[in-house]
C-alpha atoms as a PDB file:
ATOM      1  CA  UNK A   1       6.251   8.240  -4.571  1.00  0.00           C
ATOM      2  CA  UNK A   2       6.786  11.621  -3.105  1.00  0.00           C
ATOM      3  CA  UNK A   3      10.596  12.065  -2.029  1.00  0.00           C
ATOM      4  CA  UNK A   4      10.792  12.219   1.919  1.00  0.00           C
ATOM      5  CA  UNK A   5      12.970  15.138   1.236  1.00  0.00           C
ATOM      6  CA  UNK A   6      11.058  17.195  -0.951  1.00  0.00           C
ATOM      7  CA  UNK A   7       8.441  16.431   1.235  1.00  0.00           C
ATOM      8  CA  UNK A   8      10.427  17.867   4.314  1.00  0.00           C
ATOM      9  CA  UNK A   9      11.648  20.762   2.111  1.00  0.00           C
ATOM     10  CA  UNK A  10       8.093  21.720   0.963  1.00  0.00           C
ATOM     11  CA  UNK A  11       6.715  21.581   4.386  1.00  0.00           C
ATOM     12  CA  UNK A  12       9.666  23.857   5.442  1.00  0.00           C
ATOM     13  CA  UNK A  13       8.775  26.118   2.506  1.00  0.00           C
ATOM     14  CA  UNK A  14       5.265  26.324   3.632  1.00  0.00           C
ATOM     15  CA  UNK A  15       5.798  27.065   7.122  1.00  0.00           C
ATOM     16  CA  UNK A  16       8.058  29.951   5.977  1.00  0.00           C
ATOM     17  CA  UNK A  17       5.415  31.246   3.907  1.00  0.00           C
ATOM     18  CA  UNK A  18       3.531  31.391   6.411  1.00  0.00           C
ATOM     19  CA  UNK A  19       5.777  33.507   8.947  1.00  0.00           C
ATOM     20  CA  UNK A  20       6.107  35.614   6.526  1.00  0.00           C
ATOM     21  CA  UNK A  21       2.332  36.428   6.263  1.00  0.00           C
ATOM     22  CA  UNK A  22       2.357  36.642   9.080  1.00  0.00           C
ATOM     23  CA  UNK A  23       4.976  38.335  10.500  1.00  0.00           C
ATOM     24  CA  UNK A  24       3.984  41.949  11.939  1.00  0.00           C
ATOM     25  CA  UNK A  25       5.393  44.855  11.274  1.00  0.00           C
ATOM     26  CA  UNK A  26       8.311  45.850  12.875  1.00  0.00           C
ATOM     27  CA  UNK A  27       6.208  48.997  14.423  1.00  0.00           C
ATOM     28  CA  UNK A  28       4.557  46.369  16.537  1.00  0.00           C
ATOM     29  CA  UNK A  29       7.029  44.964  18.280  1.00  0.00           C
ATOM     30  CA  UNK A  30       6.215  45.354  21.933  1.00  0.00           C
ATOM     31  CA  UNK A  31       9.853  45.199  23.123  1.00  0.00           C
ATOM     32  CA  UNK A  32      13.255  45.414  21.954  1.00  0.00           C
ATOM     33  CA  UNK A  33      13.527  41.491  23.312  1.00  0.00           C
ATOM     34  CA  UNK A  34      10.615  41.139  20.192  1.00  0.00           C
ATOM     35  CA  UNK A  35      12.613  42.759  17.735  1.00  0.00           C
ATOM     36  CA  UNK A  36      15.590  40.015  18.309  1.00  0.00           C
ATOM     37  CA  UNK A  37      13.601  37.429  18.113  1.00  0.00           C
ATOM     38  CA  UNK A  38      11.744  38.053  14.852  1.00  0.00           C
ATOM     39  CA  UNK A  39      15.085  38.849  13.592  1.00  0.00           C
ATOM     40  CA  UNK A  40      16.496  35.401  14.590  1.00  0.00           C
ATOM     41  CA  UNK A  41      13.162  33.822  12.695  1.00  0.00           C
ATOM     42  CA  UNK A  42      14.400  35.000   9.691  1.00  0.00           C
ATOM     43  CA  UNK A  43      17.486  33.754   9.656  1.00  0.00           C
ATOM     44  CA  UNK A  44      16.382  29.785  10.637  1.00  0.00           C
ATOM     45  CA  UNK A  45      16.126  27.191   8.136  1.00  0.00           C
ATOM     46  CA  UNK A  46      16.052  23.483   7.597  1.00  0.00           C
ATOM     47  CA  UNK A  47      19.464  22.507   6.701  1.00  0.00           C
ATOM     48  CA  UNK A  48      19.273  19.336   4.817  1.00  0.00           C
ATOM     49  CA  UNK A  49      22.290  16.853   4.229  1.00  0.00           C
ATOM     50  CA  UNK A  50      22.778  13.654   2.162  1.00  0.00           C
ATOM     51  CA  UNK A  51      25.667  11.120   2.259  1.00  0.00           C
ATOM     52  CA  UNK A  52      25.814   8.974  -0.713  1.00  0.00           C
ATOM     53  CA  UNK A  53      28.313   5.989   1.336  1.00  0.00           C
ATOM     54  CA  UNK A  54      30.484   3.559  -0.712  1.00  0.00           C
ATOM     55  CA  UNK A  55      29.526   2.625  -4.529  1.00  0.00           C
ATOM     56  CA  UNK A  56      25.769   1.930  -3.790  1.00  0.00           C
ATOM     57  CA  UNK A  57      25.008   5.224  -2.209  1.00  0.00           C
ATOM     58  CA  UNK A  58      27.468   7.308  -4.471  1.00  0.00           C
ATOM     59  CA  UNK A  59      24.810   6.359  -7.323  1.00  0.00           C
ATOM     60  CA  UNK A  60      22.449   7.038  -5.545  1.00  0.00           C
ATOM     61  CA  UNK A  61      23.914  10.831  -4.955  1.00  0.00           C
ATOM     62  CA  UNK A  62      24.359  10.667  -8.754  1.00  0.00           C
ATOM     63  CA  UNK A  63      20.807   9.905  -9.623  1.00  0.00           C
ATOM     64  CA  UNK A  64      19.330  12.779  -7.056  1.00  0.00           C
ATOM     65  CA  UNK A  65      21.614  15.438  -8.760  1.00  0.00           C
ATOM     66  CA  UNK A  66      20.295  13.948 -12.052  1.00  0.00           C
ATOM     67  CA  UNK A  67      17.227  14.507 -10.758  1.00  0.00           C
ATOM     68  CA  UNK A  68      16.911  18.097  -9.747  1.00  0.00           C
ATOM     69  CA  UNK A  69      17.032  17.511  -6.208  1.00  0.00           C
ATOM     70  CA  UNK A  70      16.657  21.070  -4.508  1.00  0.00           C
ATOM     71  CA  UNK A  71      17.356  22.746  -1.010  1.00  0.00           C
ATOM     72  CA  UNK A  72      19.408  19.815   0.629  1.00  0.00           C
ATOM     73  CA  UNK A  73      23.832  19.756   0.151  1.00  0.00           C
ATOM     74  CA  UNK A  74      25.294  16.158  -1.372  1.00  0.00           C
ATOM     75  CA  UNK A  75      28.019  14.501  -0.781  1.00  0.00           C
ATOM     76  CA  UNK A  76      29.703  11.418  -1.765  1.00  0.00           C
ATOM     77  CA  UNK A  77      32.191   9.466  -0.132  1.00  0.00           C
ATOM     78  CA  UNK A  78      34.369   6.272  -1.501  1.00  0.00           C
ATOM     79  CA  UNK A  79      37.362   5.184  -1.193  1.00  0.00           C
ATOM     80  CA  UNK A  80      37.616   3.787  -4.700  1.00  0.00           C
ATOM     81  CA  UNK A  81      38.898   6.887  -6.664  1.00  0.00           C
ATOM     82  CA  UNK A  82      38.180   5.891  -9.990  1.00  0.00           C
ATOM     83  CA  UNK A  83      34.174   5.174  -9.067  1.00  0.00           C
ATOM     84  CA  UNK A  84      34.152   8.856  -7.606  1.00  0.00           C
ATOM     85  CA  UNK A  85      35.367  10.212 -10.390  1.00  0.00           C
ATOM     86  CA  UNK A  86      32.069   9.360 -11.916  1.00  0.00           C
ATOM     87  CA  UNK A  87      29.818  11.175  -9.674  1.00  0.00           C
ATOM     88  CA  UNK A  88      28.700  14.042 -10.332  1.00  0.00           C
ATOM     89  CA  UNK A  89      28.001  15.398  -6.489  1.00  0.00           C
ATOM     90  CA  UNK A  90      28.244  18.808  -5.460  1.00  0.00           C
ATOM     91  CA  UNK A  91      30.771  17.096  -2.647  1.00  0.00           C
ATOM     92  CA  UNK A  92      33.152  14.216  -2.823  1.00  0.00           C
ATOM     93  CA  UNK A  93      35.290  13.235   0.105  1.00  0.00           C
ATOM     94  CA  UNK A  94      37.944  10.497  -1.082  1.00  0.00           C
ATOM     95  CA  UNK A  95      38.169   8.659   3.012  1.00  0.00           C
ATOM     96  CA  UNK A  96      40.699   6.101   3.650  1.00  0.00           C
ATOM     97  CA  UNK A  97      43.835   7.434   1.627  1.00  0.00           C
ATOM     98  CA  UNK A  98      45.968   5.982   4.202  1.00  0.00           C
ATOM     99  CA  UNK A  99      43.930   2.681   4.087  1.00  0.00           C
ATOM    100  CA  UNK A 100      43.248   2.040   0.685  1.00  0.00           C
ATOM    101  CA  UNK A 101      45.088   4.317  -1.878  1.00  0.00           C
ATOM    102  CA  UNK A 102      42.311   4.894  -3.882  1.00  0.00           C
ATOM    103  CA  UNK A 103      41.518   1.445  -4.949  1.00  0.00           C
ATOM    104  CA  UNK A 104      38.524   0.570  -2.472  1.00  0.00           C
ATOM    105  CA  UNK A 105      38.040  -1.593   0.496  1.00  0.00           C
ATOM    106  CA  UNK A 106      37.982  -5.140  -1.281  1.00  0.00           C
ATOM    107  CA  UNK A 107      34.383  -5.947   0.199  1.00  0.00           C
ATOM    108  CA  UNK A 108      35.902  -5.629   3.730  1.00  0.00           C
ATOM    109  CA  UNK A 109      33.870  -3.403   6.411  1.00  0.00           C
ATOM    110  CA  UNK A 110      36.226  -2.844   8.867  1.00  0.00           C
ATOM    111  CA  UNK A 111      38.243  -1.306   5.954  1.00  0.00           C
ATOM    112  CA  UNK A 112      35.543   0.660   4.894  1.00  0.00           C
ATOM    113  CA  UNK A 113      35.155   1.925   8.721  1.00  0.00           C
ATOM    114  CA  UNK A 114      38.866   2.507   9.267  1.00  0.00           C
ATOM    115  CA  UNK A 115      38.577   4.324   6.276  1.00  0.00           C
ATOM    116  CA  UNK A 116      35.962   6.546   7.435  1.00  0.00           C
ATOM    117  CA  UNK A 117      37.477   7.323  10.693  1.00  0.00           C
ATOM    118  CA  UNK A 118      40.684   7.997   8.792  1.00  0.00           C
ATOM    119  CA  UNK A 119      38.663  11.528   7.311  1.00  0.00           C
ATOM    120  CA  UNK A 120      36.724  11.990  10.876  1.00  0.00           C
ATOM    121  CA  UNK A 121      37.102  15.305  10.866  1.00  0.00           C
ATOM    122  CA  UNK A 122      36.610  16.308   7.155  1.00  0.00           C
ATOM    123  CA  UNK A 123      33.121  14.313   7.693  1.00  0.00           C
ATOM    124  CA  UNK A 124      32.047  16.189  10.448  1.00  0.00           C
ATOM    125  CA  UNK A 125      32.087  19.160   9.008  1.00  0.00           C
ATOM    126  CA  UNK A 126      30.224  18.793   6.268  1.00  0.00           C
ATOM    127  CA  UNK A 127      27.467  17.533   8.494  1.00  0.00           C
ATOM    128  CA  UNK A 128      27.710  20.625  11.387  1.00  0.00           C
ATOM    129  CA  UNK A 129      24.880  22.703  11.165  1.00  0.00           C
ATOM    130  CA  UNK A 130      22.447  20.394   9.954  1.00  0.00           C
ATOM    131  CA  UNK A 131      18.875  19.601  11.165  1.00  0.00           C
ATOM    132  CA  UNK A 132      18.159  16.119   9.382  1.00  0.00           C
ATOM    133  CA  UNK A 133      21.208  13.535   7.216  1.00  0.00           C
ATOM    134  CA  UNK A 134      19.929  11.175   5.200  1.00  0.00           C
ATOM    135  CA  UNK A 135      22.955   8.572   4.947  1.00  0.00           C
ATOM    136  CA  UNK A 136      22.136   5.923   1.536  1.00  0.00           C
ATOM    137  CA  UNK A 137      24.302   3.195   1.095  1.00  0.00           C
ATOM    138  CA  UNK A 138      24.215  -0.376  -0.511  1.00  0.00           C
ATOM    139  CA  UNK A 139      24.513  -2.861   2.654  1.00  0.00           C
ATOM    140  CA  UNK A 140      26.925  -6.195   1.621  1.00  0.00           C
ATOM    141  CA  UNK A 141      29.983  -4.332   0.321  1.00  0.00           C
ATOM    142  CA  UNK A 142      33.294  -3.011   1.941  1.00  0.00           C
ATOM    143  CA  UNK A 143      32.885   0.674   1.962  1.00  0.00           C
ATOM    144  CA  UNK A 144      28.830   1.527   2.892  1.00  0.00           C
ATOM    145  CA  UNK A 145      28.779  -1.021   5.340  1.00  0.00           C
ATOM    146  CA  UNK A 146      31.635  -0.230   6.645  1.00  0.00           C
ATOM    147  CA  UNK A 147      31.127   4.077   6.782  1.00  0.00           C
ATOM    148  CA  UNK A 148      27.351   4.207   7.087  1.00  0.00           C
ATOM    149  CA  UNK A 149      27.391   3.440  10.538  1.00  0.00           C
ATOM    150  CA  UNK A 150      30.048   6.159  11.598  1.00  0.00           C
ATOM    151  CA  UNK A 151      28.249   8.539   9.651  1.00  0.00           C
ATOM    152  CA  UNK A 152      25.310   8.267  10.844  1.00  0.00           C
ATOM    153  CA  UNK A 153      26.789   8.573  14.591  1.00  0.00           C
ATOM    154  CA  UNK A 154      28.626  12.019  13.674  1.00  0.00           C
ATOM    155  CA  UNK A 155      24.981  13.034  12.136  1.00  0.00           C
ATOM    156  CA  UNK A 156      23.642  11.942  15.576  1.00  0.00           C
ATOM    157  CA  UNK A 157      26.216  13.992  16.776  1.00  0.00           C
ATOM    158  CA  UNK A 158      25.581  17.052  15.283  1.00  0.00           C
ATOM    159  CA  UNK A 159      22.402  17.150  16.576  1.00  0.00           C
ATOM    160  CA  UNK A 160      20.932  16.258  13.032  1.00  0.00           C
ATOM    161  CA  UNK A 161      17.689  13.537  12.680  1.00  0.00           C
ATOM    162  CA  UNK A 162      19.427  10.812  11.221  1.00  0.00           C
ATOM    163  CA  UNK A 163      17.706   8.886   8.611  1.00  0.00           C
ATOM    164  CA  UNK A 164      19.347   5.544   7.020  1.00  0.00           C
ATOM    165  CA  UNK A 165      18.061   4.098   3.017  1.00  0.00           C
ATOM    166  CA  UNK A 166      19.804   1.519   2.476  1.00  0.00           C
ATOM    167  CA  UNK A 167      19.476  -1.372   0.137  1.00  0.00           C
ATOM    168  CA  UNK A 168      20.040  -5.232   0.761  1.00  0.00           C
ATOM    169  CA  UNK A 169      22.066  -7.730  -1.827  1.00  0.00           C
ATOM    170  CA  UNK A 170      20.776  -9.848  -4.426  1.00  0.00           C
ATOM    171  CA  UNK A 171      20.794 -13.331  -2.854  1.00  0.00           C
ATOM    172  CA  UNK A 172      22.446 -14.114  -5.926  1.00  0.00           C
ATOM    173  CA  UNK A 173      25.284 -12.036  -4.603  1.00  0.00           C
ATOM    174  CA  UNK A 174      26.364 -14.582  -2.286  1.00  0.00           C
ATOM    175  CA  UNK A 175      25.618 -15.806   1.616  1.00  0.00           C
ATOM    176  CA  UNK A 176      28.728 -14.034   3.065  1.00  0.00           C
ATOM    177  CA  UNK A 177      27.977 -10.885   1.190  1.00  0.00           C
ATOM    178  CA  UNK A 178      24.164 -10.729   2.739  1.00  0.00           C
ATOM    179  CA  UNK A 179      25.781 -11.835   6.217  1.00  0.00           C
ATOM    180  CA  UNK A 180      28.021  -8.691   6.114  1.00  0.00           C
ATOM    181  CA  UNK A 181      24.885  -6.596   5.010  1.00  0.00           C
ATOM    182  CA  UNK A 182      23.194  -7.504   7.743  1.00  0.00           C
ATOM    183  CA  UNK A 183      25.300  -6.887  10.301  1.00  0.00           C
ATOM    184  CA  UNK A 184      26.130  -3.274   8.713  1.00  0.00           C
ATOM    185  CA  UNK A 185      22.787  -2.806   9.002  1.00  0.00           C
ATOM    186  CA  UNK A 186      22.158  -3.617  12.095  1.00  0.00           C
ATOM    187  CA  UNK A 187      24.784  -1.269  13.040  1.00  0.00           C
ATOM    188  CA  UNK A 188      23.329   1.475  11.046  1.00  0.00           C
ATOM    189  CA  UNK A 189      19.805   0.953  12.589  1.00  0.00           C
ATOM    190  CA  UNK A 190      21.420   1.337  16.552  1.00  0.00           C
ATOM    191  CA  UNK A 191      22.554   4.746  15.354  1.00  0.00           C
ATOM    192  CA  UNK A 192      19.815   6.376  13.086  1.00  0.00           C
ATOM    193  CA  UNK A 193      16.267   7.621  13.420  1.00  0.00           C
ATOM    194  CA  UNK A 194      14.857   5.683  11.235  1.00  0.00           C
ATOM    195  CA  UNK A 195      16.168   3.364   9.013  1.00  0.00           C
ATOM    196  CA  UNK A 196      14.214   2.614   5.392  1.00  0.00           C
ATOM    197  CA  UNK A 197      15.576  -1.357   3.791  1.00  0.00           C
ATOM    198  CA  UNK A 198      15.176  -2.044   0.562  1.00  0.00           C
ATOM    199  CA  UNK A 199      15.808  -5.584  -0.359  1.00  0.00           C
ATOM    200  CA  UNK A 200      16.737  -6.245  -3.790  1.00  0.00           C
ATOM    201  CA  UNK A 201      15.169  -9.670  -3.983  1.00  0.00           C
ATOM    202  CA  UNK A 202      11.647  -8.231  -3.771  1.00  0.00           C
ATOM    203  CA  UNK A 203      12.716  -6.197  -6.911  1.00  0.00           C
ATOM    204  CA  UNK A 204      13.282  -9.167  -8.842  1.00  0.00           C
ATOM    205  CA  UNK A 205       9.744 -10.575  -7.828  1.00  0.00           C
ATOM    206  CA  UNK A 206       8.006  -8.084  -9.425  1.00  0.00           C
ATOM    207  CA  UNK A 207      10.159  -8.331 -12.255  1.00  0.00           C
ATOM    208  CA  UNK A 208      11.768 -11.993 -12.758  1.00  0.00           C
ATOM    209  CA  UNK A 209      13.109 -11.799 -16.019  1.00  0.00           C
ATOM    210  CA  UNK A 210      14.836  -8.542 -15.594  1.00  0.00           C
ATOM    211  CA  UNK A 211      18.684  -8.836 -15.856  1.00  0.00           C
ATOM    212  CA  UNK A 212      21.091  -8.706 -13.341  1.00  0.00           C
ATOM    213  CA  UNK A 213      22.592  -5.523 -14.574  1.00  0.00           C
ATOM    214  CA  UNK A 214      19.038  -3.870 -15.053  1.00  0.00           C
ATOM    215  CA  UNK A 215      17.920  -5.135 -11.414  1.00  0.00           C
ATOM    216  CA  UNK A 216      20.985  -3.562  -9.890  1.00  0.00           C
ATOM    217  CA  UNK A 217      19.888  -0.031 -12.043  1.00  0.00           C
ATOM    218  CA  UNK A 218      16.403  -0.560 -10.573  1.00  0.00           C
ATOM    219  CA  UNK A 219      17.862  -0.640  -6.736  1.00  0.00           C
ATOM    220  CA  UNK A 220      19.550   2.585  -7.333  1.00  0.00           C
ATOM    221  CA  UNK A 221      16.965   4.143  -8.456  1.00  0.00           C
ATOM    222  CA  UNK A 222      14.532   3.198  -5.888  1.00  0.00           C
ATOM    223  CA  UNK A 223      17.334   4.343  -3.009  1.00  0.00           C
ATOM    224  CA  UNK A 224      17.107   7.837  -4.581  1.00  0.00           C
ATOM    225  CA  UNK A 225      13.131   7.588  -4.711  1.00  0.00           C
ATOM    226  CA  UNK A 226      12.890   6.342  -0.786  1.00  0.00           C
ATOM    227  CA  UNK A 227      15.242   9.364  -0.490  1.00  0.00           C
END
């Protein structure tokens, strides 16, 4: 499947191309209210932002720089130090220091989302300036439920088209775990764009004898490839 944001990026690239065939020459310019304006064509571009929210989506920021990902800025946000330290983003924003010290939110969305608001600020500048987010997260837990939503407001904020992947639990994972998922994600959805859901059950129909471990490996990866 074609990424959405290579996609977006290649259309961008094409478009440029073609302003520059067909820009005229600056001889032709038929006032000096022309000349500004071709100058301030130049200068725009698509400015492309991913948050990788909580465990889920941090893996999912992982697996994009893994795979060569171009022409959008990554970031990461947890508030379990330890799991950060084992992403290899471009950005990493450590929210809820105050909360959480580091050690996560303990499967508890309003600790992921005072966590969030705790770095407010230091999230909304990564995202000024930019034209579409993509926010990922893995819906159930404490932190991505709990941040996804807030993100994706400040992205709305911004000005940015807001775009939510997210994946559903396991039913395996338990009934209060998909109860909290759903709610996050119907949080999530009353702030984005568009919102793409994978559920993680329909994984393990296509592939029923796949382990747990393997099936969780699987949902990452198809995050990163709805990304």
């Amino acid at each position: 499947m074609k990424s959405i944001i290579q996609e977006a990026i290649a259309r961008h690239q094409e478009n440029q191309s073609l302003v520059e065939e067909k820009k005229p020459a600056p001889t032709t310019y038929g006032s000096a209210d022309d000349a500004e304006l071709a100058k301030l064509a130049e200068t725009l571009k698509v400015n492309i932002r991913i948050v990788g929210c909580g465990g889920g989506g941090s893996n999912t920021i992982n697996r994009c720089v893994e795979d060569g990902i171009q022409g959008a800025e990554m970031c990461a946000i947890n508030t379990d130090a330890k799991h950060l330290l084992t992403i290899h983003a471009p950005r990493k924003i450590l929210i809820g220091r105050r909360a959480t010290k580091g050690l996560g939110a303990g499967a508890r969305p309003e600790i992921g989302e005072e966590a969030a608001r705790e770095n407010e600020e230091e999230l909304r500048a990564f995202l000024n300036g930019a034209h579409i987010v993509f926010i990922t997260a893995g819906m159930g837990g404490g932190t991505g439920t709990g941040s996804a939503h807030l993100v994706a407001r400040l992205a709305k904020e911004a000005g940015a088209l807001t775009m939510g992947v997210v994946t559903l639990p396991f039913a395996g994972e338990g009934a209060a775990r998909m109860e909290q998922a759903r709610d996050g994600l119907e949080r999530l959805r009353r702030v984005c764009d568009t919102t793409i859901v994978i559920q993680n059950d329909k994984l393990l129909e296509l592939v029923p004898r796949m382990p747990l471990d393997a099936a969780f490996k699987l949902a990452d990866a198809c995050l990163m490839t709805a990304i």
